[in-house]
Protein backbone atom coordinates (compact mmCIF):
# COMPACT_ATOMS: atom_id res chain seq x y z
CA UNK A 1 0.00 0.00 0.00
CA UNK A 2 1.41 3.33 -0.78
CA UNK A 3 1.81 6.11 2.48
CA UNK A 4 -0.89 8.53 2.64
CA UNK A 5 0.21 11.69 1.54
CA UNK A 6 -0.38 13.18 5.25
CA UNK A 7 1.00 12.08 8.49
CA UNK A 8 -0.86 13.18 11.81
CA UNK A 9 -3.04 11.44 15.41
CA UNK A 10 -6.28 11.74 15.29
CA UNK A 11 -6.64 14.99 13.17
CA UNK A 12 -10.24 15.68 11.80
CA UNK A 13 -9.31 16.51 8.55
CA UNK A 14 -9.53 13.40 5.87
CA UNK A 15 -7.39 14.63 2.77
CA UNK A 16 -7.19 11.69 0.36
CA UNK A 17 -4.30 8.83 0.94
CA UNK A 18 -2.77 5.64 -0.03
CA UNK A 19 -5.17 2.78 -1.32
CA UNK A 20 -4.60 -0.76 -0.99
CA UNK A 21 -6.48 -3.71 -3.05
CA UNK A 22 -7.86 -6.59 -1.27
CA UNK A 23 -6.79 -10.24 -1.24
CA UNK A 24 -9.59 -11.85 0.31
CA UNK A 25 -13.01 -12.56 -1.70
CA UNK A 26 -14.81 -12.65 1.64
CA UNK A 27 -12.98 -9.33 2.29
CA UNK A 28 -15.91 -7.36 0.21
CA UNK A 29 -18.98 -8.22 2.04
CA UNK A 30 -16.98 -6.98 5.81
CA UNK A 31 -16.35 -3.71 3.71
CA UNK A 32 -19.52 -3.12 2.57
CA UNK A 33 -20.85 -3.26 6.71
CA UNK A 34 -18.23 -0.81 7.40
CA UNK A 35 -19.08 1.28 4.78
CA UNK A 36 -22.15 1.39 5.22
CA UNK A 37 -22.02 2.74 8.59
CA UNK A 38 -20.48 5.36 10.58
CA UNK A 39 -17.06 4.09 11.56
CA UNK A 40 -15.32 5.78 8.67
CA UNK A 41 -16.14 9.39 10.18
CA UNK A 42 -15.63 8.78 13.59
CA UNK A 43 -12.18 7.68 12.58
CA UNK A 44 -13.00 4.14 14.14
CA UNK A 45 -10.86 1.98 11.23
CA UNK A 46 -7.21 1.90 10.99
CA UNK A 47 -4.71 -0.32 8.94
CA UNK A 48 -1.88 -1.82 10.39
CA UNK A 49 1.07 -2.34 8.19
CA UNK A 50 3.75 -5.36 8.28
CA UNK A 51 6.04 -3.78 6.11
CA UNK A 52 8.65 -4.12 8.15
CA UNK A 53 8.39 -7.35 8.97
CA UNK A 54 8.47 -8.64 5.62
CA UNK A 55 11.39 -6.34 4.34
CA UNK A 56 13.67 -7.67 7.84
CA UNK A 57 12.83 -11.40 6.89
CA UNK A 58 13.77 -11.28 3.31
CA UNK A 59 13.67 -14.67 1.52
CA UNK A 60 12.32 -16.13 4.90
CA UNK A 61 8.76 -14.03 4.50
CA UNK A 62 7.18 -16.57 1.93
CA UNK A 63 8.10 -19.62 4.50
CA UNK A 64 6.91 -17.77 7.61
CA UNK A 65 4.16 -15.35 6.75
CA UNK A 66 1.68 -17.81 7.41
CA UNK A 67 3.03 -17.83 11.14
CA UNK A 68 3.35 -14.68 11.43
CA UNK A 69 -0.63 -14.15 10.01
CA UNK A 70 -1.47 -16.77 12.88
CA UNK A 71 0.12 -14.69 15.36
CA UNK A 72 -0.99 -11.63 14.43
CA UNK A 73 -4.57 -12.83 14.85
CA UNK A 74 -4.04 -13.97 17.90
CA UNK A 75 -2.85 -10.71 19.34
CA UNK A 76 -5.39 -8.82 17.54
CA UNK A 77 -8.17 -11.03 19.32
CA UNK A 78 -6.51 -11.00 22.80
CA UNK A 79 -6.51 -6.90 22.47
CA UNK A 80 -9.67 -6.04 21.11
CA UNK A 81 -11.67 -8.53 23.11
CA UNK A 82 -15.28 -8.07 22.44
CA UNK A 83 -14.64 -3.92 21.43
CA UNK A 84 -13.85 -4.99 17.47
CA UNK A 85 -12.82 -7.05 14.22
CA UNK A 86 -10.38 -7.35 12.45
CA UNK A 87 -9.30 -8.72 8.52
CA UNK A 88 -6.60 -9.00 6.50
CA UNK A 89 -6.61 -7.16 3.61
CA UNK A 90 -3.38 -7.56 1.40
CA UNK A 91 -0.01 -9.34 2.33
CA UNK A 92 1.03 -6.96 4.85
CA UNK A 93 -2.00 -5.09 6.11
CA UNK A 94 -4.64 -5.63 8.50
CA UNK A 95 -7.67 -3.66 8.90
CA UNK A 96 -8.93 -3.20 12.51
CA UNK A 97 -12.20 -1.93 13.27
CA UNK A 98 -13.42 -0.69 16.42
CA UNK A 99 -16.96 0.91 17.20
CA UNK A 100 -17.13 0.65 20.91
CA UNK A 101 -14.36 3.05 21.47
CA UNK A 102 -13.58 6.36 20.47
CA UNK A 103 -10.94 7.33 18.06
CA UNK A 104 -8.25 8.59 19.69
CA UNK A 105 -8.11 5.05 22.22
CA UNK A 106 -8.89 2.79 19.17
CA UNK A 107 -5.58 4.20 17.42
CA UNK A 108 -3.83 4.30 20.46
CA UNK A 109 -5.06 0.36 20.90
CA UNK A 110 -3.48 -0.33 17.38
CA UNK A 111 -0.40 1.38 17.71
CA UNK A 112 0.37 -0.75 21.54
CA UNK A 113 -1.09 -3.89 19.01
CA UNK A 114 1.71 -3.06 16.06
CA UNK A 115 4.75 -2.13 18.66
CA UNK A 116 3.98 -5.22 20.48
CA UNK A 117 4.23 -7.42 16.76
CA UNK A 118 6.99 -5.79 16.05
CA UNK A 119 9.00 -6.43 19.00
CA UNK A 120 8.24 -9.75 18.91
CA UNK A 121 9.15 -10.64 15.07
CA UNK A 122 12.10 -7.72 14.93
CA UNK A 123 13.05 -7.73 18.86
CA UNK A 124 12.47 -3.79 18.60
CA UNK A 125 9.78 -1.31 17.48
CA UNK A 126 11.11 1.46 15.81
CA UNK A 127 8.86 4.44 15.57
CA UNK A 128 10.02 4.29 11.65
CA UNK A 129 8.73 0.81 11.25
CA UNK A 130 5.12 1.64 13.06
CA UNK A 131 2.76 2.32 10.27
CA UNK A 132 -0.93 2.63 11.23
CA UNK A 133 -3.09 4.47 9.03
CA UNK A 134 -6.51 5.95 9.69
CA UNK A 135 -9.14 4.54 6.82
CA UNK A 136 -11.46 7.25 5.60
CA UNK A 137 -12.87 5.54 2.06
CA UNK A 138 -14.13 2.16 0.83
CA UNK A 139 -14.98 1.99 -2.74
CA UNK A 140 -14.66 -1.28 -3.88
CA UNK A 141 -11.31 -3.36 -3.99
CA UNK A 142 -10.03 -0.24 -2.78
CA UNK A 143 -9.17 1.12 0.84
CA UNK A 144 -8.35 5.16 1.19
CA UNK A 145 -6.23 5.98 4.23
CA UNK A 146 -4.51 8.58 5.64
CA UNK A 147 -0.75 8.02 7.39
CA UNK A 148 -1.03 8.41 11.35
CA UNK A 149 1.98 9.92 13.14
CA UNK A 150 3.04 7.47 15.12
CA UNK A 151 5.49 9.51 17.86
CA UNK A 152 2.52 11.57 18.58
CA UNK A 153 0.39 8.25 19.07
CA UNK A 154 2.63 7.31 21.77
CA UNK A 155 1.09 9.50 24.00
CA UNK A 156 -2.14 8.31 23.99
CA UNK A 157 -1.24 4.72 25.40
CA UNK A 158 -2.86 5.33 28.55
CA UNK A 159 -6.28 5.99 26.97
CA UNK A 160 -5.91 2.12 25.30
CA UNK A 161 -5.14 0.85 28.39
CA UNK A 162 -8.20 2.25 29.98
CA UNK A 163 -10.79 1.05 27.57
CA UNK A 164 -10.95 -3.24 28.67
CA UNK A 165 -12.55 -3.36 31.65
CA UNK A 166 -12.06 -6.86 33.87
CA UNK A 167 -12.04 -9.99 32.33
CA UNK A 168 -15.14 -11.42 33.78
CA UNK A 169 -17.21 -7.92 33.28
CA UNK A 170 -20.41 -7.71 31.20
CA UNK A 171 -19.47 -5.13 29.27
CA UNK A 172 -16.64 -5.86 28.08
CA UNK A 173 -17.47 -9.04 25.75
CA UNK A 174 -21.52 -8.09 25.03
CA UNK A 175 -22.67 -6.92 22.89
CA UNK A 176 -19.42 -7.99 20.65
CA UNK A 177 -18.42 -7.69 17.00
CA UNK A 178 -18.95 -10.97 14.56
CA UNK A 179 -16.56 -11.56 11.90
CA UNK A 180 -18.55 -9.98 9.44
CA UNK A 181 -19.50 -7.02 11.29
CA UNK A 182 -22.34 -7.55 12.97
CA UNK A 183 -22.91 -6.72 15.89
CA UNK A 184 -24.09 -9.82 18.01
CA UNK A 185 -25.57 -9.81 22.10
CA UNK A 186 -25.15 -12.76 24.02
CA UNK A 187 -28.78 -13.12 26.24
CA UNK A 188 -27.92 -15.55 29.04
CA UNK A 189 -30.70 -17.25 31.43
CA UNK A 190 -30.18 -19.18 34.36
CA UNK A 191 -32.50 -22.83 34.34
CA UNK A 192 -33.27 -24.41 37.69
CA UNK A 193 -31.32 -28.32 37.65
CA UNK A 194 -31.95 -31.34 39.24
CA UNK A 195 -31.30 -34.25 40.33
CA UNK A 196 -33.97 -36.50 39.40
CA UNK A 197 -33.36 -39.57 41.58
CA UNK A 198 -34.06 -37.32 44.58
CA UNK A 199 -35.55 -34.67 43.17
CA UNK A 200 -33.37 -32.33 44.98
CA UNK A 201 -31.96 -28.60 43.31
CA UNK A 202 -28.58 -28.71 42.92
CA UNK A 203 -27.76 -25.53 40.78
CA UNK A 204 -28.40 -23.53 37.78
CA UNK A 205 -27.30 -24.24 34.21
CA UNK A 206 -26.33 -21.05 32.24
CA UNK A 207 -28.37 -21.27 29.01
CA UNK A 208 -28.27 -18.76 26.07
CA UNK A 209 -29.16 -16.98 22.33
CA UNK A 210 -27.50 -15.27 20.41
CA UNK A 211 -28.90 -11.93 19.15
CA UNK A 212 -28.19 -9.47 16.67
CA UNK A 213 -28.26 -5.85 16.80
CA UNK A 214 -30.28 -3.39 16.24
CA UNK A 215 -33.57 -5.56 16.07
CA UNK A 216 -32.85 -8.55 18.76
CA UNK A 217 -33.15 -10.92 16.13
CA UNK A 218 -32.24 -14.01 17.13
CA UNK A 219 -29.36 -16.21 15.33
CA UNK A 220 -30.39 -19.68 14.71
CA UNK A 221 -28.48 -22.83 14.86
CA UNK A 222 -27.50 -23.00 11.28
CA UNK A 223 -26.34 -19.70 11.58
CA UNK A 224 -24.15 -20.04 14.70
CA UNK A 225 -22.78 -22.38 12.87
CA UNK A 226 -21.44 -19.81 10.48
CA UNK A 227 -19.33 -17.71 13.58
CA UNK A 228 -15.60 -18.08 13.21
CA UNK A 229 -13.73 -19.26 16.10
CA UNK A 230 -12.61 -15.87 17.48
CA UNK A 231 -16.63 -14.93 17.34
CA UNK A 232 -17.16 -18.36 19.32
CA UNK A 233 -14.60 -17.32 21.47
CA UNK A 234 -16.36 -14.20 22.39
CA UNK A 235 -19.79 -16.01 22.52
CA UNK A 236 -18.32 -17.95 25.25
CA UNK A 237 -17.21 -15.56 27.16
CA UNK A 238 -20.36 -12.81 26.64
CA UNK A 239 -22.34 -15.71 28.21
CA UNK A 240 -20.44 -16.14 30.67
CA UNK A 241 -19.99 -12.57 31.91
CA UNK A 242 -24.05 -12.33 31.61
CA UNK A 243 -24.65 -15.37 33.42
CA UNK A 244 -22.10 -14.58 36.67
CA UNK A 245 -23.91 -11.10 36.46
CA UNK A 246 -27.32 -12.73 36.29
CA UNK A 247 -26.55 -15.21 39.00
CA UNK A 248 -25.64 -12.17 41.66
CA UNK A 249 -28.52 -10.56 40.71
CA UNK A 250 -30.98 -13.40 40.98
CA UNK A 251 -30.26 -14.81 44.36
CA UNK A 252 -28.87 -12.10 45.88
CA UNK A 253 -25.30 -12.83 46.45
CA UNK A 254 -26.25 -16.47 47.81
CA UNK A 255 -23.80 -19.73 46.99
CA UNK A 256 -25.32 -22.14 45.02
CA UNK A 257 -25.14 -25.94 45.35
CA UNK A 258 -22.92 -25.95 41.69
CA UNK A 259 -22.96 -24.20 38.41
CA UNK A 260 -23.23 -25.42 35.23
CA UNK A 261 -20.96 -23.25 32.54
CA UNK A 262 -21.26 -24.37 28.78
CA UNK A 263 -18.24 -23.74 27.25
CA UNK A 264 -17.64 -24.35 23.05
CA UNK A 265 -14.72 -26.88 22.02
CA UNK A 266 -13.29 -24.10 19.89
CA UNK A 267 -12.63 -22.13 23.22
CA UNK A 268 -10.67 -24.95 25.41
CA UNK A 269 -8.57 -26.30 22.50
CA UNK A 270 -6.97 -22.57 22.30
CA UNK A 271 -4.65 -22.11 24.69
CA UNK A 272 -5.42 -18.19 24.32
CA UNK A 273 -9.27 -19.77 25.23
CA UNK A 274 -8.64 -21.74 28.46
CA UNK A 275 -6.52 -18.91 29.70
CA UNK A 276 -9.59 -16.58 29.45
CA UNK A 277 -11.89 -19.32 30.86
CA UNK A 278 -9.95 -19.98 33.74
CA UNK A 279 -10.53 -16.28 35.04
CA UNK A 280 -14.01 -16.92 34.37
CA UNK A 281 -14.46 -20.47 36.10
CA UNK A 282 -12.44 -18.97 39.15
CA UNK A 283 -14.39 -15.96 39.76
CA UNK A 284 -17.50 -18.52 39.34
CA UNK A 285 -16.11 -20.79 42.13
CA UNK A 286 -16.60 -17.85 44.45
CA UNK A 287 -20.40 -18.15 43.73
CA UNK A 288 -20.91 -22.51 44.30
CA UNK A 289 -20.36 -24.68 47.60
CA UNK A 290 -19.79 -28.00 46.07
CA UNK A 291 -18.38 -26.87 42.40
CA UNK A 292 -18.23 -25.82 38.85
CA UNK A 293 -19.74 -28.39 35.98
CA UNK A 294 -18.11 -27.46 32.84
CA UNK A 295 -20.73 -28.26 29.71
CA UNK A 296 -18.37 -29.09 26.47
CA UNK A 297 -20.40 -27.53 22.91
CA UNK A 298 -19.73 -28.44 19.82
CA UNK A 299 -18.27 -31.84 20.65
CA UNK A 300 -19.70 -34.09 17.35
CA UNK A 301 -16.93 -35.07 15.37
CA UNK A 302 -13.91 -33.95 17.54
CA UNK A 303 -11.17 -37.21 17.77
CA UNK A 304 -11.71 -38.31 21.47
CA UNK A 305 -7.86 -37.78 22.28
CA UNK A 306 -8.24 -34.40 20.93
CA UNK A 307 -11.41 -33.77 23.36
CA UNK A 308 -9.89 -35.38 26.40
CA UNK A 309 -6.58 -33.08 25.53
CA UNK A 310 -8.90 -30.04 25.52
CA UNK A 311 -10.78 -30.94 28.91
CA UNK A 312 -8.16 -32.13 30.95
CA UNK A 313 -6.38 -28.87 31.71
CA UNK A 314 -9.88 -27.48 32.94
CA UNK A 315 -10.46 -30.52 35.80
CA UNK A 316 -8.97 -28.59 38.18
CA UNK A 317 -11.46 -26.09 38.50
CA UNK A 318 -14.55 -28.06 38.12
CA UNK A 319 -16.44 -31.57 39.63
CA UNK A 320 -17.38 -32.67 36.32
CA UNK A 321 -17.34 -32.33 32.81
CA UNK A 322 -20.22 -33.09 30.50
CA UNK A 323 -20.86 -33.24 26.80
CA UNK A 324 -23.27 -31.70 24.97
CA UNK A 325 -25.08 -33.08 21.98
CA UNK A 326 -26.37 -31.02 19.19
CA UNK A 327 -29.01 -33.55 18.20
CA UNK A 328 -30.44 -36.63 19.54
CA UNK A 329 -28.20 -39.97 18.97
CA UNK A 330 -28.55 -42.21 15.88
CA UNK A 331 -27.05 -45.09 18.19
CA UNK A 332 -24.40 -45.84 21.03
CA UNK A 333 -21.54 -43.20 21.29
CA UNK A 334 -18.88 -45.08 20.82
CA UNK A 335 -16.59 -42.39 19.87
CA UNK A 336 -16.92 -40.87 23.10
CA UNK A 337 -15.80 -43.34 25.42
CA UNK A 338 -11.89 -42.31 25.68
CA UNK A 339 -12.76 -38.98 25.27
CA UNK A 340 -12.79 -38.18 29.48
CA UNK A 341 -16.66 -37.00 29.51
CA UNK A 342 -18.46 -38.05 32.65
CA UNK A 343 -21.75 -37.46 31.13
CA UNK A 344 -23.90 -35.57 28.27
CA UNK A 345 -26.67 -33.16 27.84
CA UNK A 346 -29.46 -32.94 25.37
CA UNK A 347 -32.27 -30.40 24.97
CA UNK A 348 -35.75 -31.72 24.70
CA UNK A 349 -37.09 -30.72 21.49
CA UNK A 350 -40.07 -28.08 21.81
CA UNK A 351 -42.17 -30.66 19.84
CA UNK A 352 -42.56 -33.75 21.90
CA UNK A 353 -45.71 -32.99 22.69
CA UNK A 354 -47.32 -36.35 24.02
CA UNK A 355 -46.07 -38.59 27.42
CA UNK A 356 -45.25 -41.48 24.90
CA UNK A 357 -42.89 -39.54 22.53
CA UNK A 358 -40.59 -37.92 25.03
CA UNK A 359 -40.52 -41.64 26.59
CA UNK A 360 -39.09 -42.55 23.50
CA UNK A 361 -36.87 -39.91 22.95
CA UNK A 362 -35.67 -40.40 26.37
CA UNK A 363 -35.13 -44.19 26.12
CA UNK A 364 -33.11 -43.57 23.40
CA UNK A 365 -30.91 -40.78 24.51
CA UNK A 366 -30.13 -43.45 27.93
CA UNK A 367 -29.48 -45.81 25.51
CA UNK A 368 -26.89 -44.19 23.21
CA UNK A 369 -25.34 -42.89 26.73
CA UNK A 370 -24.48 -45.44 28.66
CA UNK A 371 -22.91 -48.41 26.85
CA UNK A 372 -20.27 -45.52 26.77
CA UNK A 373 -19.64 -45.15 30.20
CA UNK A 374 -21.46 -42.13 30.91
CA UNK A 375 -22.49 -41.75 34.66
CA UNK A 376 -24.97 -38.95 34.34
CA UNK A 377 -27.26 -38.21 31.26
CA UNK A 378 -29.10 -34.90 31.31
CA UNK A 379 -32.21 -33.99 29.49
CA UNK A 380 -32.47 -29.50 29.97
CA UNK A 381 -34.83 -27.30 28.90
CA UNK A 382 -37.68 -30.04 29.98
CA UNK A 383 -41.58 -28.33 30.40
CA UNK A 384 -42.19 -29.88 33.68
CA UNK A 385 -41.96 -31.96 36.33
CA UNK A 386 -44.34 -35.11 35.15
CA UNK A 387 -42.04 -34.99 31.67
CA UNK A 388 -39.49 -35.40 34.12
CA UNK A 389 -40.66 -38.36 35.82
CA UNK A 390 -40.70 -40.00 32.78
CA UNK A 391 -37.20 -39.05 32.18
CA UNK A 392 -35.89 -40.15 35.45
CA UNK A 393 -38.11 -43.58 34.56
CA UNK A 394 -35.94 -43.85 31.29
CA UNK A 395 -32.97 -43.79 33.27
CA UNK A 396 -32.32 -40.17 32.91
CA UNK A 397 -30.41 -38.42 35.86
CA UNK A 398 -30.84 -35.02 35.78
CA UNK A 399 -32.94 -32.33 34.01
CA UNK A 400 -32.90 -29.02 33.91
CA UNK A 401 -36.47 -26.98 33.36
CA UNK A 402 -36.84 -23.85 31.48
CA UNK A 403 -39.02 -21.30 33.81
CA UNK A 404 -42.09 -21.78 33.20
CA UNK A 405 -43.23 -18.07 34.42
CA UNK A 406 -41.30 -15.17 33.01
CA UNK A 407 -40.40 -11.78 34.47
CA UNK A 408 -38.33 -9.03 32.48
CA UNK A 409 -34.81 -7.62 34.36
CA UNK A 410 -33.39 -4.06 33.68
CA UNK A 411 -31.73 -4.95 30.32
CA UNK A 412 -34.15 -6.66 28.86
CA UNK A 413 -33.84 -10.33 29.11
CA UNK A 414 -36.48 -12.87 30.70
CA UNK A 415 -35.77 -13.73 34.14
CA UNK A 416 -35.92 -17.29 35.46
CA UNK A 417 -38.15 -17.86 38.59
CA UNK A 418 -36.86 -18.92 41.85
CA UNK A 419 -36.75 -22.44 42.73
C-alpha cells in the first residue's frame, strides 16, 4: 500500500491517501458493513502495516508469513476482546475496526497492538517501522487511508489501556463484533437443575441466544454455525460474563449448590481460550459450595484424544465435565468413550408434545449414553416436572427446566423464577 500523503493522530481533517487492493473474496462483504455505517467518520478503522516485517525477513517471509498471520490474529483477538474485528486485507495489512471506542483510544489500541508485533518478530519497534493508518474511504477493492503519526500516538497509550474493563465484566465481551460485522448480544438465562433420583436442586445451568443488533433478532443454529472461532470465542465468554452477572442478581449474592458453565470446544482447544476461561471459572467458584460443571459444545466429530486433551487442563477447577449433543443420537456413542466426559446433555425438542414420545426420545438418549460409560445423562430445557418423571423412569439423571413463568430484568432479558 502506498503512504498517505499526510502524516498526523487523530486529526479531523480526511485529505485523500494511499489505497490498498484486497486479497480476500470474503474481504468485500466486511467492507460493505463498514461502509455502510459510521465508523469511517468517527475515525474508528485503521490499517496496520507489516512492512517491516516482511522487508527484515527477506527470503524467509514466503516460509513464515503464514506464522506470522497466525500470530498476528491472535494478538489482535486477545486486544480487542469483544470492542472490534479485524481482517486481512493484502499481504502486509490488517484492517482493525473498532466501534465501541472512540478514536483517539482505538488508534492508540493499534499502535500498543503493532509495537507489540513488532518487538516480537524484529526484537524492537522502531517508531520508523510503526505504520498505522486511519481509513477514511471504501470503494470497492479499494481502501483510502490517511498516514497516522506514530510519535505523537505514543502519548495516547494510557487511553488504550483504559478502555478493557475486567475480564469477567459484562461489558466488556456483550454486545461484541462478529466476523462480518455484525454486531451480536449474548442473552444468558439461568435454568433451575436437578437431580432426578431425589428430586433435589442442585444448581443452575447457564443457558443462552444469540442476538443481533439493532432488532434482537435471534441467530439460529444454522447460523451459529457460520461464527468463526474468534466470534465463538467471544460467545463464550459474553455468556459467561451475563450469566455470573445474572446469578448475583438473581439470588442475591447467595452460593449455590454448583454451576453449570457451557463452554464451546473451539474455546478450550486454544490455549489463548482456556486462559480466558480460567478467570471466568475462578471468579465462578466464588459463587458454588460444592463446584463448577463445565458443559463441552460443539463436541460431534472432535477425535476423542483431541477432546480429552482439551478438557483435561480445565479438571482442576470443576467436579465434572459433560458433553453436549447437538441432536439426539442415531445409536451408542462409541466415539466418546476415551474422550474423558463423565456425562452428556441434550435439549428436549419443543415438539414432543405427548407422554409417549418424550418416553421414547428419552429411552433412546439413555441408551446411546451409557454403553459408553457415561455416569450422568441430562435432558435441559424439559416443560415440567411429570415430563421429568418419565425421564428419570428412562434412566435419565438429571434435568434441567426452562421457567415456566417469566419476568423481564433491567436490560431486557427474561428472568428465570426462583426455585
Amino acid at each position: 500500500m502506498s503512504d498517505a500523503t499526510e502524516s498526523r493522530a487523530g486529526a479531523p481533517s480526511r485529505p485523500s491517501g494511499g489505497v490498498t487492493r484486497l486479497v480476500h473474496a470474503d474481504a468485500r462483504h466486511a467492507l460493505q458493513r463498514i461502509q455502510a455505517s459510521s465508523m469511517l467518520e468517527e475515525g474508528q478503522v485503521c490499517l496496520l502495516g507489516l512492512d517491516a516485517v516482511r522487508e527484515r525477513m527477506g527470503p524467509r517471509w514466503a516460509l513464515r508469513r503464514e506464522m506470522v498471520y497466525e500470530y498476528v490474529q491472535a494478538t489482535l483477538r486477545r486486544q480487542l476482546g469483544a470492542h472490534g474485528f479485524f481482517l486481512r486485507v493484502s499481504e502486509t495489512d490488517f484492517l482493525v475496526a473498532q466501534p465501541e471506542v472512540s478514536r483517539l483510544a482505538g488508534q492508540a489500541c493499534c499502535l500498543n497492538v503493532l509495537r507489540e508485533l513488532l518487538t516480537y518478530f524484529l526484537g524492537e519497534a522502531l517508531i520508523a517501522d510503526i505504520v498505522v493508518h486511519e481509513v477514511n474511504s471504501i470503494d470497492g477493492g479499494r481502501i483510502g487511508a490517511v498516514k497516522l503519526d506514530a510519535a505523537a500516538l505514543a502519548g495516547l497509550q494510557s487511553a488504550a489501556g483504559a478502555i478493557a474493563p475486567p475480564p469477567v465484566s459484562q461489558d466488556r465481551w456483550t454486545p461484541f463484533i462478529a466476523h462480518d460485522g455484525r454486531r451480536l448480544r449474548a442473552s444468558c438465562q439461568l435454568e433451575p437443575v436437578f437431580q432426578l433420583k431425589t428430586y433435589a436442586r442442585i444448581g443452575f445451568r447457564m443457558t443462552r441466544r444469540v442476538l443481533q443488533l439493532p432488532g434482537e433478532t435471534p441467530l439460529s443454529a444454522a447460523e451459529q454455525q457460520t461464527l468463526t472461532g474468534a466470534d465463538i470465542e467471544k460467545l463464550d465468554f459474553a455468556t459467561l460474563a451475563r450469566g455470573l452477572n445474572r446469578l448475583q442478581q438473581e439470588t442475591d449474592g447467595d452460593r449455590q449448590p454448583s454451576l453449570m458453565l457451557p463452554v464451546s470446544y473451539v474455546t478450550l482447544s486454544s490455549h489463548r481460550g482456556r486462559s480466558a476461561l480460567a478467570e471466568f471459572f475462578r471468579a465462578a467458584q466464588a459463587n458454588v459450595q460444592q463446584g463448577l460443571i463445565c458443559e463441552v459444545c460443539d463436541i460431534e466429530g472432535v477425535p476423542p484424544g483431541a477432546l480429552l486433551a482439551a478438557t483435561s487442563l480445565m479438571r482442576p477447577f470443576c467436579l465434572f465435565i459433560i458433553g453436549r449433543l447437538h441432536a439426539p443420537p442415531l445409536g451408542p456413542l462409541t466415539a466418546l468413550r476415551d474422550a474423558g466426559l463423565q456425562g452428556l446433555s441434550l435439549e428436549c425438542p419443543p415438539t414432543l408434545e405427548s407422554d409417549d414420545a418424550f418416553g421414547a426420545f428419552a429411552r433412546s438418549v439413555v441408551a446411546a449414553a451409557r454403553p459408553v460409560g457415561m455416569r450422568a445423562v441430562m435432558l435441559t430445557g424439559v416443560a415440567g416436572p411429570r415430563l421429568a418423571a418419565i425421564a428419570s423412569h428412562y434412566g435419565a439423571t438429571h434435568a434441567s427446566f426452562a421457567p415456566a413463568r417469566a419476568k423481564i430484568d433491567a436490560v431486557g432479558e427474561p428472568a428465570p423464577e426462583r426455585v
